[in-house]
N, C-alpha and C. Protein backbone atom coordinates (compact mmCIF):
# COMPACT_ATOMS: atom_id res chain seq x y z
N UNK A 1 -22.31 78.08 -47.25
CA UNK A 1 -23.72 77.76 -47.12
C UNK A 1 -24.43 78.84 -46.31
N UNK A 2 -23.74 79.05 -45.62
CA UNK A 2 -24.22 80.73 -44.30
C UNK A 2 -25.13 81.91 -45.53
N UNK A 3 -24.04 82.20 -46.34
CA UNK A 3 -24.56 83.32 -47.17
C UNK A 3 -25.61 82.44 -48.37
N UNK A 4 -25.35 81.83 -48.33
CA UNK A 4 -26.51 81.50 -49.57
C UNK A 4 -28.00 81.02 -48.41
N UNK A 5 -27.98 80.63 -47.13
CA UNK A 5 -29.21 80.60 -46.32
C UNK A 5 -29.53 82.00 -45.97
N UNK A 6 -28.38 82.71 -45.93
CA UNK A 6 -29.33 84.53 -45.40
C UNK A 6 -29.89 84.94 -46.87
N UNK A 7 -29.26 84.65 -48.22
CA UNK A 7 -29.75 85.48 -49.35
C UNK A 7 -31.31 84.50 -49.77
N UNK A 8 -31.28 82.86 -49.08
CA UNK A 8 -32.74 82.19 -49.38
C UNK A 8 -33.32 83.10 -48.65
N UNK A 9 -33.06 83.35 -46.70
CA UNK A 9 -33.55 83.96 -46.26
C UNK A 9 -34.46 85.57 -46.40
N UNK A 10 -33.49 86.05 -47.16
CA UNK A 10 -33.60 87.30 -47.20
C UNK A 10 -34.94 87.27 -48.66
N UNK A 11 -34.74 86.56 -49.70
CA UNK A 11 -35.95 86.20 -50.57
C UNK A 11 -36.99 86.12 -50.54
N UNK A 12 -36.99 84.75 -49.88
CA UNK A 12 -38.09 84.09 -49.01
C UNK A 12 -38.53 85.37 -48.49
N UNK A 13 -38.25 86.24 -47.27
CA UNK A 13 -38.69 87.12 -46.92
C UNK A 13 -39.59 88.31 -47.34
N UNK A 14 -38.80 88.29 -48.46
CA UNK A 14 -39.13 89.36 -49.23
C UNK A 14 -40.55 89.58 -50.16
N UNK A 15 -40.82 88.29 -50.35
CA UNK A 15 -41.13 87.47 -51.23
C UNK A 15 -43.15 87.59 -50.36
N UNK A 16 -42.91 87.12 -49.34
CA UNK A 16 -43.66 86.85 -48.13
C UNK A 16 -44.56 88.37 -47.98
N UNK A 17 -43.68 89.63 -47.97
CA UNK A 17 -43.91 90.26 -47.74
C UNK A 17 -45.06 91.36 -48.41
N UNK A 18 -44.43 90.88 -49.64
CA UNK A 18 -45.05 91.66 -50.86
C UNK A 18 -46.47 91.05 -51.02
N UNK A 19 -46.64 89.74 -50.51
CA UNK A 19 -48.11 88.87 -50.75
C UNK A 19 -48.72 89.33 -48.93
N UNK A 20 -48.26 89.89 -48.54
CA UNK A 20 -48.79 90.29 -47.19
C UNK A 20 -48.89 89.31 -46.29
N UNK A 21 -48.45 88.21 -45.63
CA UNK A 21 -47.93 87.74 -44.96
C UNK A 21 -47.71 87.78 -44.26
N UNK A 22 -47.23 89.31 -43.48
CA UNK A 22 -46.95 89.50 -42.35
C UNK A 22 -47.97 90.71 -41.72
N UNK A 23 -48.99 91.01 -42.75
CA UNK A 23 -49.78 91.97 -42.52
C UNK A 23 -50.44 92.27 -41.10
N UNK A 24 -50.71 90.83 -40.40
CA UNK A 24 -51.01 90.68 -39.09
C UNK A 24 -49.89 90.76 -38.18
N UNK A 25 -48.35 91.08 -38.23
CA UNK A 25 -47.47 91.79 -37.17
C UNK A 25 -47.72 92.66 -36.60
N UNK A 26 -47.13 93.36 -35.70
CA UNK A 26 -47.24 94.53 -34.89
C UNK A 26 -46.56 95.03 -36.38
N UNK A 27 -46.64 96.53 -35.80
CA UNK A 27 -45.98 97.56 -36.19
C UNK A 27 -44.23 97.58 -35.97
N UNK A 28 -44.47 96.61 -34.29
CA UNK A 28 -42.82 97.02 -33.97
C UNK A 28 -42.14 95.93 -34.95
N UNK A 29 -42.90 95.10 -35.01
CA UNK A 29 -42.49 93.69 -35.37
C UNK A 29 -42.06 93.48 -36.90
N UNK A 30 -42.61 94.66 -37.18
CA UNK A 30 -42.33 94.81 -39.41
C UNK A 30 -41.52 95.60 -39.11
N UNK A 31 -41.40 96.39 -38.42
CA UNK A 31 -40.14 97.52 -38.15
C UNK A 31 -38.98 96.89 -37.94
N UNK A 32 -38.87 95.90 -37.29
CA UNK A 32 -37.96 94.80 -36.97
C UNK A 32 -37.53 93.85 -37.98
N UNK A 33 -38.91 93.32 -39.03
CA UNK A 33 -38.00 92.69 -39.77
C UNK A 33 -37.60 93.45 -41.00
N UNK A 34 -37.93 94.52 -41.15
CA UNK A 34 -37.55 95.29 -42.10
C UNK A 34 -36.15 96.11 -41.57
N UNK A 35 -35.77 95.50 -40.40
CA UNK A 35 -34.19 96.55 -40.27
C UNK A 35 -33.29 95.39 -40.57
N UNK A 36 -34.01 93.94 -40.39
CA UNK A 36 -33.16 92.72 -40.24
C UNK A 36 -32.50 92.86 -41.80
N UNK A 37 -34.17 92.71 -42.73
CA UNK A 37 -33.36 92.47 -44.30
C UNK A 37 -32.42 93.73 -44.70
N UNK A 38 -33.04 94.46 -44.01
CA UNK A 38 -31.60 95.84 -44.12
C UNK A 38 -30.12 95.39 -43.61
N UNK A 39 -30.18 95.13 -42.59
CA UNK A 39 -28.79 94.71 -42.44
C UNK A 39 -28.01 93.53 -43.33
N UNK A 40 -28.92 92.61 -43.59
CA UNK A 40 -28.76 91.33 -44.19
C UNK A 40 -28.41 91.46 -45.72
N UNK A 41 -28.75 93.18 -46.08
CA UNK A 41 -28.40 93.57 -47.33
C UNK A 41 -26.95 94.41 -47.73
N UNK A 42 -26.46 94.53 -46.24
CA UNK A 42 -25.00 94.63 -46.18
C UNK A 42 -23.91 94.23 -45.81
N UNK A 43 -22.86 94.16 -46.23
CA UNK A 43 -22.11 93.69 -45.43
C UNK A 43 -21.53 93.69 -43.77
N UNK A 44 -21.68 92.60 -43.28
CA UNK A 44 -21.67 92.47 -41.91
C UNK A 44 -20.81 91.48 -41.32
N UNK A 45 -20.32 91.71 -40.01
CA UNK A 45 -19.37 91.29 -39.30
C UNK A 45 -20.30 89.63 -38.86
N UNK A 46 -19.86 88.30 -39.01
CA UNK A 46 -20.57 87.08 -38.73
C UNK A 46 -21.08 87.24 -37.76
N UNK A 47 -21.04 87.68 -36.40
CA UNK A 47 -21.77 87.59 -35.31
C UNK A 47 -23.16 88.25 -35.37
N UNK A 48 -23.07 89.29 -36.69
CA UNK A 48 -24.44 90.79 -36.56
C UNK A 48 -25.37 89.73 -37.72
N UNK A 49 -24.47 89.47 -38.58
CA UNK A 49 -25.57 88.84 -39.48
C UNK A 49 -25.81 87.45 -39.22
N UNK A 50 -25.11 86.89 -38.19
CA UNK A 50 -26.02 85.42 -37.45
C UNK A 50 -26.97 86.18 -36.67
N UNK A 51 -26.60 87.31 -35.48
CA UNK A 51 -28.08 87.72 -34.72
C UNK A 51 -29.62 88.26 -36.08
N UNK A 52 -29.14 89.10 -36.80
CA UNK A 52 -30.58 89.87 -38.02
C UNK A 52 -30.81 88.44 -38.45
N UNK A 53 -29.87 87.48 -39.00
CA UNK A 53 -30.33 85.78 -39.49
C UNK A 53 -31.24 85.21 -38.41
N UNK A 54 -31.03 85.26 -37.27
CA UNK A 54 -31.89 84.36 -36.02
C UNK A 54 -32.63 85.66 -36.04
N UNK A 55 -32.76 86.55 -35.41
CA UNK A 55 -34.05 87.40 -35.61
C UNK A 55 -34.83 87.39 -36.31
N UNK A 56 -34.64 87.67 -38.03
CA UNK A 56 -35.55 87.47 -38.85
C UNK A 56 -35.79 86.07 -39.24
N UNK A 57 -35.65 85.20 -38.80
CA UNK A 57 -35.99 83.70 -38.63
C UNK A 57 -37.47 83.37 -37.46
N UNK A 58 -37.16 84.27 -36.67
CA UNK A 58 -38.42 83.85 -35.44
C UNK A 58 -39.15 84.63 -36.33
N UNK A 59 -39.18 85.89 -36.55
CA UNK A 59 -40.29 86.50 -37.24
C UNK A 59 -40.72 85.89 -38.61
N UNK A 60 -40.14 85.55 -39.71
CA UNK A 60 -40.71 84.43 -40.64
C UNK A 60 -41.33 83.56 -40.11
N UNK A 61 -40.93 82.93 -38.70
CA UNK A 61 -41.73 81.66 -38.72
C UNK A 61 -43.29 81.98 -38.68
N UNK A 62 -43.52 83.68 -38.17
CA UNK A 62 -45.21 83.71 -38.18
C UNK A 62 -45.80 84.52 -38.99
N UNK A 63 -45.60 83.99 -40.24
CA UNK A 63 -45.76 83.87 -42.12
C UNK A 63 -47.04 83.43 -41.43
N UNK A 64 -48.09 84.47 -42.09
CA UNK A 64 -49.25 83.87 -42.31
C UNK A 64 -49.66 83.42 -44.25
N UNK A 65 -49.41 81.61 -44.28
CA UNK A 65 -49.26 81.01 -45.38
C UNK A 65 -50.86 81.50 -46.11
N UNK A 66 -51.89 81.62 -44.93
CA UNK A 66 -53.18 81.09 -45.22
C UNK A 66 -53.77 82.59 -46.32
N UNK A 67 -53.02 83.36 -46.60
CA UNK A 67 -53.40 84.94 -47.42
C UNK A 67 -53.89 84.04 -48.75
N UNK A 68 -55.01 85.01 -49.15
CA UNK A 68 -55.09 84.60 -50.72
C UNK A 68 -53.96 84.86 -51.62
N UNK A 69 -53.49 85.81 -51.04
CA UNK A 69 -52.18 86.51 -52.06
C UNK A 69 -50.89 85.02 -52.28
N UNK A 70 -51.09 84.49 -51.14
CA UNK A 70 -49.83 83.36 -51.51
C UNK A 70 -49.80 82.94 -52.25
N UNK A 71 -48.72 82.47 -52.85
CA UNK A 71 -48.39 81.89 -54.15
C UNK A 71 -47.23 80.53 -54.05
N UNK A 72 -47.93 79.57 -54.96
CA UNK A 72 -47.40 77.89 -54.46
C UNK A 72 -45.67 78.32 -54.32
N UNK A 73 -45.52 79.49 -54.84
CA UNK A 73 -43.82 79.67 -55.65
C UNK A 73 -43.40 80.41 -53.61
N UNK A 74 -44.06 81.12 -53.07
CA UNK A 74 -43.54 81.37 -51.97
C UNK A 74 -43.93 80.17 -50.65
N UNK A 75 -44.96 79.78 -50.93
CA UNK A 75 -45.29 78.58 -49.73
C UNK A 75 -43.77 77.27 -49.94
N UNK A 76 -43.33 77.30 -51.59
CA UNK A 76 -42.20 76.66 -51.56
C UNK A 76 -40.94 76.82 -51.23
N UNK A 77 -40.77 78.62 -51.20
CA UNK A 77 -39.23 79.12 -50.60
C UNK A 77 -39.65 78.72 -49.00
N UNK A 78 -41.08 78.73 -48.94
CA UNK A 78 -41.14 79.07 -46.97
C UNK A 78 -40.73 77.57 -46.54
N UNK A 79 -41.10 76.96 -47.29
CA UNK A 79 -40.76 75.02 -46.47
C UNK A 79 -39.36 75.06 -46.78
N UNK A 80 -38.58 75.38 -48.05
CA UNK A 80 -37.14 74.95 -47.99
C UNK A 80 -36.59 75.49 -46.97
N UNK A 81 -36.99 76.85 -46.51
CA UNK A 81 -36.17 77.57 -45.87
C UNK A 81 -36.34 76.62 -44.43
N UNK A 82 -37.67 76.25 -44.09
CA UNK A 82 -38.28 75.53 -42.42
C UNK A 82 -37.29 73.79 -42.90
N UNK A 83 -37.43 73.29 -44.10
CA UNK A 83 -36.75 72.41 -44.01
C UNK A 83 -34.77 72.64 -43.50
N UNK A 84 -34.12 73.66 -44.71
CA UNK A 84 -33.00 73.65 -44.18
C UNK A 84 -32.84 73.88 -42.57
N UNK A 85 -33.81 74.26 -41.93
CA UNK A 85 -33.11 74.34 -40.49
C UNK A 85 -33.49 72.90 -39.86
N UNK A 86 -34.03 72.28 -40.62
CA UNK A 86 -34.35 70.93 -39.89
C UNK A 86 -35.85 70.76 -39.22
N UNK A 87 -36.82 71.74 -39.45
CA UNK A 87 -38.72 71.41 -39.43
C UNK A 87 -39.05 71.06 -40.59
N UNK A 88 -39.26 69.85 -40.29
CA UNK A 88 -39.36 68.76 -41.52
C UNK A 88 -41.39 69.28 -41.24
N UNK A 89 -41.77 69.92 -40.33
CA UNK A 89 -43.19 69.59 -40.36
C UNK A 89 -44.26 70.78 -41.17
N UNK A 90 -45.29 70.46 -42.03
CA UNK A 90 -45.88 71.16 -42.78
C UNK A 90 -46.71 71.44 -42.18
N UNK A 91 -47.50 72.56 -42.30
CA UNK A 91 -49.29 72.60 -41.66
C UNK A 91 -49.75 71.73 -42.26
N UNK A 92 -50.87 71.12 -41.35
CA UNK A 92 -51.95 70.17 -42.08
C UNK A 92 -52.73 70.40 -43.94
N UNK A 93 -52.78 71.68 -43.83
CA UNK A 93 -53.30 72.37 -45.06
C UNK A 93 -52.64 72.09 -46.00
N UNK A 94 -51.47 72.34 -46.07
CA UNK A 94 -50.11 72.25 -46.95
C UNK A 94 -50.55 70.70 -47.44
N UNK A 95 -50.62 69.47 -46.16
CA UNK A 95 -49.76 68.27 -46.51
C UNK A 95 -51.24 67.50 -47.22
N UNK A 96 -52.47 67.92 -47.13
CA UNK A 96 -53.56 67.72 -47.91
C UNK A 96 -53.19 67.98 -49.55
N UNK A 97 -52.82 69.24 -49.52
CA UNK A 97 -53.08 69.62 -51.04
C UNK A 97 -51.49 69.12 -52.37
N UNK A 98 -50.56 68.41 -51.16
CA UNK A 98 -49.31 68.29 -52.12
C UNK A 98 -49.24 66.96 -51.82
């Protein structure tokens, strides 16, 4: 289940990124999650790819959903992914429109 939550992870991410999402990060902060999905795209010793997994986890969480660019298909990888860790909770916005 580990590797199939870093490869949702790593999706989801990816996914996020391309619709701009994270456009409001720092500089250091895309630099950061862009070394995470790098690592997360190789093979790694469990301890490196649980730390780039919890790293690029805090930084997903501040996915800005609210872009026009989003798309229902990534607002849905972003909740499975907040559900599998157990945040069952949606933004208000979200729980209006579904």
């Amino acid at each position: 289940m580990k590797t199939n939550f870093g490869n949702l992870l790593v999706n989801a991410t990816g996914q996020l990124l391309q619709e701009h999402a994270f456009d409001h990060l720092s500089d250091e902060k895309r630099f950061r999650m862009n070394q995470c999905l790098s690592q997360l795209n190789q093979p790694l010793l469990a301890a490196k790819r649980n730390s780039a997994e919890h790293e690029l986890l805090q930084l997903y969480g501040e996915a800005n959903l609210y872009t026009e660019t989003a798309t229902p298909q990534s607002v849905q990888q972003w909740l499975l992914v907040m559900n599998l860790l157990g945040n069952h909770s949606a933004p208000g916005w979200m729980e209006a429109e579904w």
